[in-house]
C-alpha atoms as a PDB file:
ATOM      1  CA  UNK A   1      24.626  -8.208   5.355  1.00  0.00           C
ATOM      2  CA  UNK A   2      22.537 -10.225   8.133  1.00  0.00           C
ATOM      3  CA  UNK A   3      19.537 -11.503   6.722  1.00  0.00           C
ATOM      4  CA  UNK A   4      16.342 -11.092   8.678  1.00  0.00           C
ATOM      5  CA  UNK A   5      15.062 -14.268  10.408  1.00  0.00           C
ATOM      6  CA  UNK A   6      11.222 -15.001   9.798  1.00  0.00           C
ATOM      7  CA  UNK A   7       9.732 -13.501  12.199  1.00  0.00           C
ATOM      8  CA  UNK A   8       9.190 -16.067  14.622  1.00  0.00           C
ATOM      9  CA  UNK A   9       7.237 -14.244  17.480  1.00  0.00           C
ATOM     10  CA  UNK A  10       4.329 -12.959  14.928  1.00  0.00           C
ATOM     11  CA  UNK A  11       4.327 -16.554  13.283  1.00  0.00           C
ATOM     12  CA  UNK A  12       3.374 -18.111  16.782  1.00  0.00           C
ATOM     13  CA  UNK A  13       1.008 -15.542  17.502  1.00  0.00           C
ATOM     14  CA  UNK A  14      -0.660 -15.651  13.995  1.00  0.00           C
ATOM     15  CA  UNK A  15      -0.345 -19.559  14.305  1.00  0.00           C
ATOM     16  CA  UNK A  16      -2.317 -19.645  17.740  1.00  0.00           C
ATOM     17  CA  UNK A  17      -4.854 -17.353  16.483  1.00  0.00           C
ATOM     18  CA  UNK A  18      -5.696 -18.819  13.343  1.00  0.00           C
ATOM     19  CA  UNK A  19      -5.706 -22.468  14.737  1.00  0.00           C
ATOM     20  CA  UNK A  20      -8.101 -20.915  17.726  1.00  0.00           C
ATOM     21  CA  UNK A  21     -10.421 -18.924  15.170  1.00  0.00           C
ATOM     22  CA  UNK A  22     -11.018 -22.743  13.322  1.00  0.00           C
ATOM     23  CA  UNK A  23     -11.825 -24.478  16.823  1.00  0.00           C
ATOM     24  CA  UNK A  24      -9.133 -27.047  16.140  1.00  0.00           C
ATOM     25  CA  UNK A  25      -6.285 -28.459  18.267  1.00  0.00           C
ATOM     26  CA  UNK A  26      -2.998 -28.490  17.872  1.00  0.00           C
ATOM     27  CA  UNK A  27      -2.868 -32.537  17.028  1.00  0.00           C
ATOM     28  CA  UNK A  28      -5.726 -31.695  14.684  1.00  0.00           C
ATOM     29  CA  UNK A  29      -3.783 -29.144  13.089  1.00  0.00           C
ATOM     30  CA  UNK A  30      -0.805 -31.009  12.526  1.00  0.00           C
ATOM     31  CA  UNK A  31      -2.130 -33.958  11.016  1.00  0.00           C
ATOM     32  CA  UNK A  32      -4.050 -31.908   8.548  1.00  0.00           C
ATOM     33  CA  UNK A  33      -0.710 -29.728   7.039  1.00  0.00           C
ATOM     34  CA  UNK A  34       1.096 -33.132   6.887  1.00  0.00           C
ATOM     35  CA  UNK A  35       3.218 -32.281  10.101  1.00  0.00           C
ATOM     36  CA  UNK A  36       4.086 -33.750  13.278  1.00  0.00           C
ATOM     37  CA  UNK A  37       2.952 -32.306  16.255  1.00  0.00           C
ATOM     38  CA  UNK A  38       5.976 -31.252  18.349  1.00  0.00           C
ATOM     39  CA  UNK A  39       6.727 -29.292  15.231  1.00  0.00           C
ATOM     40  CA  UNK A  40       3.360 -27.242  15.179  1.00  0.00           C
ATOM     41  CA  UNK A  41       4.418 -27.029  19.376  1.00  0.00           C
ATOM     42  CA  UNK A  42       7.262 -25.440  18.452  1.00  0.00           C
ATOM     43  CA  UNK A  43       5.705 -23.383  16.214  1.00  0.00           C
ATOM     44  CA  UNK A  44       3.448 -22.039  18.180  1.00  0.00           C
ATOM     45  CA  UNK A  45       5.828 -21.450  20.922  1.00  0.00           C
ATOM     46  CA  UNK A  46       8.038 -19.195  18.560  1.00  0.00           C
ATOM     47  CA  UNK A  47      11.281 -21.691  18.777  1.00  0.00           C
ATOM     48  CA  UNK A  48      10.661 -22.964  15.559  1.00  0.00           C
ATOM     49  CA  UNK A  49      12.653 -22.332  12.041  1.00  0.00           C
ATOM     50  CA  UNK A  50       9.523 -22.465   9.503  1.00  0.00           C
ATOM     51  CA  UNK A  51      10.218 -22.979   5.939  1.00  0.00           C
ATOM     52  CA  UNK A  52       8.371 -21.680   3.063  1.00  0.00           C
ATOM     53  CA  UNK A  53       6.926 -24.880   2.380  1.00  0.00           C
ATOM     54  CA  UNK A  54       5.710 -25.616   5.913  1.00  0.00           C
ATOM     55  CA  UNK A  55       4.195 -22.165   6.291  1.00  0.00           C
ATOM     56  CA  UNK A  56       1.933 -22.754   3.053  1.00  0.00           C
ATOM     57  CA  UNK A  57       0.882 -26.613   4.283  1.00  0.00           C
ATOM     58  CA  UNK A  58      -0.307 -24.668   7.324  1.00  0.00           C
ATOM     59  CA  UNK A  59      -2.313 -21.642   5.741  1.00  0.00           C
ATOM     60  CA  UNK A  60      -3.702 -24.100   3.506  1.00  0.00           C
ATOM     61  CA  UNK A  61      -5.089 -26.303   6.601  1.00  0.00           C
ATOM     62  CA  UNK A  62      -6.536 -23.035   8.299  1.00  0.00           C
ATOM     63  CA  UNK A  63      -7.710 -21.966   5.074  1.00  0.00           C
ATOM     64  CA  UNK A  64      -6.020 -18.953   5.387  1.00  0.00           C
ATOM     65  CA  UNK A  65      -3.416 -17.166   2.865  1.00  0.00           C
ATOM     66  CA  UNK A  66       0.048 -17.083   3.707  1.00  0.00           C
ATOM     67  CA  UNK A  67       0.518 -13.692   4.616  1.00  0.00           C
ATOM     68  CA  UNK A  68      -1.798 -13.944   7.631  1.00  0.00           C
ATOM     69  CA  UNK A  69       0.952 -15.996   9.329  1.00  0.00           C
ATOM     70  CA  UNK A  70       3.705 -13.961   8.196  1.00  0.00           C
ATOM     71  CA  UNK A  71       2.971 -10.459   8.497  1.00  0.00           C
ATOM     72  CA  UNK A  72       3.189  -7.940  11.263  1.00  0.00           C
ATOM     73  CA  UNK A  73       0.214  -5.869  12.642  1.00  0.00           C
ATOM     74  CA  UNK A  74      -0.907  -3.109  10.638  1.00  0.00           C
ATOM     75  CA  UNK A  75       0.317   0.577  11.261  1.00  0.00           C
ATOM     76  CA  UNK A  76      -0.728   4.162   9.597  1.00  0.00           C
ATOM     77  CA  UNK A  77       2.824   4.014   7.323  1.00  0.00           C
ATOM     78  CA  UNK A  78       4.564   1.252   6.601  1.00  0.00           C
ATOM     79  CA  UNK A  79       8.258   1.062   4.591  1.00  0.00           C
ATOM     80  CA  UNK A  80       9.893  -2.013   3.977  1.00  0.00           C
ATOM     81  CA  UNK A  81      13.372  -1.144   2.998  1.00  0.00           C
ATOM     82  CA  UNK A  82      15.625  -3.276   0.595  1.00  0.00           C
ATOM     83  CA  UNK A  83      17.137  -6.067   1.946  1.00  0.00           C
ATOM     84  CA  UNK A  84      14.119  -6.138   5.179  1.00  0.00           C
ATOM     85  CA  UNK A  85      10.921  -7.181   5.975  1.00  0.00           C
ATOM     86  CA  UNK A  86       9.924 -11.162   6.866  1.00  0.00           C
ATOM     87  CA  UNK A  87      12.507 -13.114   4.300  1.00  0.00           C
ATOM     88  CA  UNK A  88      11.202 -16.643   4.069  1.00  0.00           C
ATOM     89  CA  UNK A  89      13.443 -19.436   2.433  1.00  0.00           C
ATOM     90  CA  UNK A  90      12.458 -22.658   0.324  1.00  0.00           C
ATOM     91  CA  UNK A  91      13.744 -25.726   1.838  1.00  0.00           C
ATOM     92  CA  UNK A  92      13.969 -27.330  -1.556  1.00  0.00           C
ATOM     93  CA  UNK A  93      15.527 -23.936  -3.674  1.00  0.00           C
ATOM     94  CA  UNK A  94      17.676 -21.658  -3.290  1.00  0.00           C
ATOM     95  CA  UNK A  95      14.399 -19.362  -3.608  1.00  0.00           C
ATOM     96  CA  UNK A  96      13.654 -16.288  -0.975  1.00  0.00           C
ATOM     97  CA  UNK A  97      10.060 -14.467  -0.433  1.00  0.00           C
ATOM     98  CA  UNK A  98       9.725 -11.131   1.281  1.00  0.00           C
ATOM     99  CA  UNK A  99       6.437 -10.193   2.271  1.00  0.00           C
ATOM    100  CA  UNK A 100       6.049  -6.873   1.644  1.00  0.00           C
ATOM    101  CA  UNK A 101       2.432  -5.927   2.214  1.00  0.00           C
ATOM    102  CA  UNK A 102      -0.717  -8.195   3.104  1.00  0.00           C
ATOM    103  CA  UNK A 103      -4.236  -7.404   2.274  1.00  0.00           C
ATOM    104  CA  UNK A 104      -6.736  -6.828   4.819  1.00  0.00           C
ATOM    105  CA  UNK A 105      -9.488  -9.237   5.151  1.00  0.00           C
ATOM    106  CA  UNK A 106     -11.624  -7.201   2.856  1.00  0.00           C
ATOM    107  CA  UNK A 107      -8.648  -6.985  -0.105  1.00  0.00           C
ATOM    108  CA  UNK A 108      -7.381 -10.720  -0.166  1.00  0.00           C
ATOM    109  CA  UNK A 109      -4.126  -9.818  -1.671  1.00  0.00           C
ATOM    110  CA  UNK A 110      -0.491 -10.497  -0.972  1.00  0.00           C
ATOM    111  CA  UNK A 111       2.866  -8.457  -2.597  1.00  0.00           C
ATOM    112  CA  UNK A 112       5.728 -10.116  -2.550  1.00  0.00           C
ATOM    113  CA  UNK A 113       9.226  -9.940  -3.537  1.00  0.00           C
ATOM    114  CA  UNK A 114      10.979 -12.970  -4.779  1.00  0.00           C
ATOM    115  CA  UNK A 115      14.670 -13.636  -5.437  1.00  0.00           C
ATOM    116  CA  UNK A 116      15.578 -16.906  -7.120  1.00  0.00           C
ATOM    117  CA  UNK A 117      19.122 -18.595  -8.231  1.00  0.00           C
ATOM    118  CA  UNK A 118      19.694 -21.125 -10.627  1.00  0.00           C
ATOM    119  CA  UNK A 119      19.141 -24.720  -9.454  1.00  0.00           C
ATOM    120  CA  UNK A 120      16.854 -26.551  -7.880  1.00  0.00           C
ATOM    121  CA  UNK A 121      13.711 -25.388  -9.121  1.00  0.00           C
ATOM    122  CA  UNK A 122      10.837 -24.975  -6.074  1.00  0.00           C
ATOM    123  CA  UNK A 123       7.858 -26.799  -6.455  1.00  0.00           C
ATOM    124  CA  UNK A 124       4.958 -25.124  -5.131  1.00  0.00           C
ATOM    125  CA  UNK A 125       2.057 -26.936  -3.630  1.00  0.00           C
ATOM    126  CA  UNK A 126      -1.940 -25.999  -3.999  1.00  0.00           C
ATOM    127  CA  UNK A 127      -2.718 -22.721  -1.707  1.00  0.00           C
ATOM    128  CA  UNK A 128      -6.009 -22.130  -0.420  1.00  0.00           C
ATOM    129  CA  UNK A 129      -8.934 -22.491  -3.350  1.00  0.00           C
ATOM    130  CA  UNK A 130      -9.462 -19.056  -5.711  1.00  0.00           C
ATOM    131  CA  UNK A 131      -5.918 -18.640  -5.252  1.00  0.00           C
ATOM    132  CA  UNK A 132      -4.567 -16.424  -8.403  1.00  0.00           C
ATOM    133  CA  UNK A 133      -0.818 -15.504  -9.166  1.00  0.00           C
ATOM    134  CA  UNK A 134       0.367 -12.253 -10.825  1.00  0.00           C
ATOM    135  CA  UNK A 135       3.745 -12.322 -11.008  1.00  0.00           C
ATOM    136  CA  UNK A 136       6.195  -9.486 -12.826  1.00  0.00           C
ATOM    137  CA  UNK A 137       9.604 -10.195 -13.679  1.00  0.00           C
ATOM    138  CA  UNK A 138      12.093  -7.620 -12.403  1.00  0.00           C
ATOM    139  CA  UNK A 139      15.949  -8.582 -13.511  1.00  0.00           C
ATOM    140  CA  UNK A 140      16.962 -12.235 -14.734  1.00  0.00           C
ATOM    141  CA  UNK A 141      14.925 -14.691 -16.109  1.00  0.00           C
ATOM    142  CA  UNK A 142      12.136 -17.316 -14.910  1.00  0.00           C
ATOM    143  CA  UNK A 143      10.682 -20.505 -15.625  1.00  0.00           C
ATOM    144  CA  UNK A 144       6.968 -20.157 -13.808  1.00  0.00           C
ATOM    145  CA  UNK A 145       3.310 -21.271 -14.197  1.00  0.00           C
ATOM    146  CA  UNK A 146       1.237 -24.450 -13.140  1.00  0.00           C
ATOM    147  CA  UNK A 147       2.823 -28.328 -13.613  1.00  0.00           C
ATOM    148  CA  UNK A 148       2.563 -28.633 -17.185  1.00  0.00           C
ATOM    149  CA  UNK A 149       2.216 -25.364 -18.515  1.00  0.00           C
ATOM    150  CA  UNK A 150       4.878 -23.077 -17.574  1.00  0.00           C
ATOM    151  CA  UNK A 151       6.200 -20.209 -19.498  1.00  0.00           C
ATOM    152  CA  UNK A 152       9.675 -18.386 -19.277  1.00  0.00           C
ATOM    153  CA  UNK A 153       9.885 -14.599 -18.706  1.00  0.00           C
ATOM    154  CA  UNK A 154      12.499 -12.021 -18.768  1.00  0.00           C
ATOM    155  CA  UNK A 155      12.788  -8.481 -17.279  1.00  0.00           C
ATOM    156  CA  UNK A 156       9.379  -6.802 -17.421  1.00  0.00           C
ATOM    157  CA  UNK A 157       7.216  -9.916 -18.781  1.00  0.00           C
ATOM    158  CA  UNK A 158       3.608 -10.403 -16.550  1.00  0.00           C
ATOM    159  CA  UNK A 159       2.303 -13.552 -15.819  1.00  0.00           C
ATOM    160  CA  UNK A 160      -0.874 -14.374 -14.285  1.00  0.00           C
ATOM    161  CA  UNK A 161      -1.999 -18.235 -13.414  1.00  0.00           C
ATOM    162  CA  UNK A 162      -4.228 -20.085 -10.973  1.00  0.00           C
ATOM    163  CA  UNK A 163      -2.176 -20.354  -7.495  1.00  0.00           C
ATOM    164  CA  UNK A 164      -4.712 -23.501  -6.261  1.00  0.00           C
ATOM    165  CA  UNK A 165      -2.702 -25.868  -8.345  1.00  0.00           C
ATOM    166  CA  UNK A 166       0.413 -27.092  -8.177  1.00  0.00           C
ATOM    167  CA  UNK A 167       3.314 -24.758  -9.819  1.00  0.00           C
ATOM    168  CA  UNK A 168       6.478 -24.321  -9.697  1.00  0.00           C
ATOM    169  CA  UNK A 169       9.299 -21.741  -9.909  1.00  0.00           C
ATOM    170  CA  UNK A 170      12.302 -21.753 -11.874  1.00  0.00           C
ATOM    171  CA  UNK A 171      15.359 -19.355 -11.907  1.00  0.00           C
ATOM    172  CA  UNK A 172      17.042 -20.256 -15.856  1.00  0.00           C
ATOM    173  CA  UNK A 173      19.486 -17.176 -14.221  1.00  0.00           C
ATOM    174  CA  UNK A 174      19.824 -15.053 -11.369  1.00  0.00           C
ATOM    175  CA  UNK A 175      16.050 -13.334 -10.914  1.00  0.00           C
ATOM    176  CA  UNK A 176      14.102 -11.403  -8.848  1.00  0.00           C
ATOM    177  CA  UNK A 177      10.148 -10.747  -9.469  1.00  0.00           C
ATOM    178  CA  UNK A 178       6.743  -9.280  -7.728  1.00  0.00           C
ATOM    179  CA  UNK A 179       4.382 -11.603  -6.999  1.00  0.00           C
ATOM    180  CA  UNK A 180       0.622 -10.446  -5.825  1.00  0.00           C
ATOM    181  CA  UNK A 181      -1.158 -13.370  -4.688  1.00  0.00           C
ATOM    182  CA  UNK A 182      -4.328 -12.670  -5.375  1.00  0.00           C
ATOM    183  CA  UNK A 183      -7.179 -15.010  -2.700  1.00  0.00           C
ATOM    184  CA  UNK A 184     -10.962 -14.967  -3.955  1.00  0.00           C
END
């Protein structure tokens, strides 16, 4: 099977909006995720290939979680099948998010579904401040939690842990997992 590209038209979109909504420029943008500017341009102009990692730097800058950048406008019903929906990849782990639902401006949550291999483990960065992980392990098992103080999980173990810190993910076997990210 195919997998789903991120969706590069609602990233641009999202991207323009948000950068519009904090009066900043694209330069200013840019220097502030830690990115150069023809990559934001490209961004912006839906011809880039976003990583996970690049998508973060940039809702972090705009002060803005993730799943604004990432997620499609609302309708009445939504299903995301198996296998669809905006599939992100790490550039540093063989790690894959799939946004399945984004909170409104009034709920400040995020569900995602996560499917990591052994490996590399992905190193997540700081996101916006208030920032809270819940995290449910579906099949496999998981190395997770802030630098320093990680935990493993199997099938059916919770976790919860400050997201505005840096953390990392790591598969110890084939896993998949819910995350809510949870923005205060």
């Amino acid at each position: 099977m195919q997998q789903p590209s991120p969706p590069l038209a609602t990233i641009a979109a999202a991207l323009r909006r948000e950068r519009e909504r904090a009066g900043i420029s694209i330069a200013e943008l840019a220097r502030r995720a830690g990115l150069a500017k023809s990559t934001l341009s490209q961004l912006e102009a839906a011809t880039g290939n976003p990583s996970i990692e690049t998508l973060w730097s940039l809702g972090v800058a705009l002060g803005v979680p993730f799943s604004r950048l990432v997620e499609p406008p609302e309708t009445q019903v939504r299903v995301v099948r198996a296998g669809e929906g905006p599939r992100l990849r790490a550039d540093q782990a063989d790690f894959v998010a799939t946004l399945l639902a984004a909170g409104s401006q009034h709920t400040r949550r995020d569900i995602y579904v996560m499917e990591v291999q052994p490996g590399q483990a992905r190193a997540a960065a700081a996101h916006i401040p208030g920032s809270v992980e819940h995290l449910v392990v579906g099949a496999g098992r998981l190395r997770t939690g802030p630098d320093g103080d990680t935990v493993d999980l199997g099938p059916g173990d919770y976790i919860t842990f400050p997201g505005d810190v840096p953390h990392h993910y790591e598969a110890l076997e084939p896993a998949w997992a819910v995350l809510v990210m949870e923005h205060r």
